[in-house]
Protein backbone atom coordinates (compact mmCIF):
# COMPACT_ATOMS: atom_id res chain seq x y z
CA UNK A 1 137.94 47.79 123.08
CA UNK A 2 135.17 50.08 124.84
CA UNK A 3 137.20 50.08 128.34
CA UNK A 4 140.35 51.36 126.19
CA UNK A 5 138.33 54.04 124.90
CA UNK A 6 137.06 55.17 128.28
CA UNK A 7 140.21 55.23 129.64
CA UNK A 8 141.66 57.46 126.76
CA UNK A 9 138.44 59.28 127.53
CA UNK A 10 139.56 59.54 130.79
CA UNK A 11 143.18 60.81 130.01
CA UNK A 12 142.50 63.47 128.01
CA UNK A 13 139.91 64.87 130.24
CA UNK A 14 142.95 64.72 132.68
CA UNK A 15 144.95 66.61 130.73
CA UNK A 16 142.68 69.58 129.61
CA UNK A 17 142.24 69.84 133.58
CA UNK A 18 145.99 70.20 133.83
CA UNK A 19 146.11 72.76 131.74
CA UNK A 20 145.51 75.99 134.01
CA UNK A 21 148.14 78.90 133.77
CA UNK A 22 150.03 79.41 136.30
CA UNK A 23 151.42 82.39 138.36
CA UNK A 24 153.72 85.05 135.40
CA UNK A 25 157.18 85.72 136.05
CA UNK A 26 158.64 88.52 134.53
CA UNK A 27 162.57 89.35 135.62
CA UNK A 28 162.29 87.31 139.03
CA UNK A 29 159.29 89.22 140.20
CA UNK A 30 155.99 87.42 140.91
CA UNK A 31 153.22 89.42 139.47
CA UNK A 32 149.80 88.49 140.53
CA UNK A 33 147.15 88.38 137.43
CA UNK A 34 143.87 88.96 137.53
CA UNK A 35 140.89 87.18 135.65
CA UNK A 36 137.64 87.26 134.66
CA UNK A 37 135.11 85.53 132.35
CA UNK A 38 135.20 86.61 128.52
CA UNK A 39 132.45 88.30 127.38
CA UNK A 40 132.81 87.15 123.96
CA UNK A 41 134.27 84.06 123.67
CA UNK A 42 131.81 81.53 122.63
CA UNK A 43 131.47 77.67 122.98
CA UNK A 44 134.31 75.11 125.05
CA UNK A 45 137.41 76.56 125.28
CA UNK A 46 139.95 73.91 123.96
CA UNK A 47 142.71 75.81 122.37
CA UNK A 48 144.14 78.63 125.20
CA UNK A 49 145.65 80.32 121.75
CA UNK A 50 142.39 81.12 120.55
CA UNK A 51 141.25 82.20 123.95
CA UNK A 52 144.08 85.04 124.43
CA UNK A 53 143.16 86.49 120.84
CA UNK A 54 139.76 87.16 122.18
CA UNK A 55 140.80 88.42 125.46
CA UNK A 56 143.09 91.13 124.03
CA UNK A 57 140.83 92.42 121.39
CA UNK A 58 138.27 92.67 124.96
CA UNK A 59 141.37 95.10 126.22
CA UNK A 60 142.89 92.00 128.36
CA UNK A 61 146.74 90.87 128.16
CA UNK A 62 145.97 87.50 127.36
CA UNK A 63 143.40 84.57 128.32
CA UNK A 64 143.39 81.10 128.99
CA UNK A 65 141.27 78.24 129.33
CA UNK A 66 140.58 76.68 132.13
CA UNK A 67 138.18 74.82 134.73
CA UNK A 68 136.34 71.47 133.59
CA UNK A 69 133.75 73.19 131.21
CA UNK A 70 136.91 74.91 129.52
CA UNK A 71 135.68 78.10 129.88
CA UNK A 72 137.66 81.11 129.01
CA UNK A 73 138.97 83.09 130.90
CA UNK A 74 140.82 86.53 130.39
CA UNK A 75 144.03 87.85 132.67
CA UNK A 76 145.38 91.02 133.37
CA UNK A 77 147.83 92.51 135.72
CA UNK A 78 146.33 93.65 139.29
């Protein structure tokens, strides 16, 4: 039982690294985005929704989370 639950442990960490946004595509043009720390978003970033909300009322398109503390992290056009 306790190696199954490290190795669920071990998936989902997996998967909140995958996570990451990728490169925005808008009418077959790359755009680069920019992004910085939020100011104001507070604790581990698990849900990217939540993330975004905070990032646009801090002026930002959207936000995401990302690295493996799950910070988050706000985008913007360059």
């Amino acid at each position: 039982m306790d190696r199954s639950i490290r190795l669920a442990a071990f998936l989902l960490v997996l998967v909140l690294m995958g996570t990451e946004m990728g490169p925005t595509i808008v009418a077959g043009e790359n755009l680069r985005t920019c992004d910085s720390p939020s100011g104001k978003f507070k604790g581990p970033c698990i849900i990217s929704s939540n993330c975004a909300l905070t990032c646009q009322k801090e002026g930002f398109a959207g936000g995401h989370c990302r690295d493996f503390l799950r910070k988050c992290y706000c985008a913007k056009p360059c």
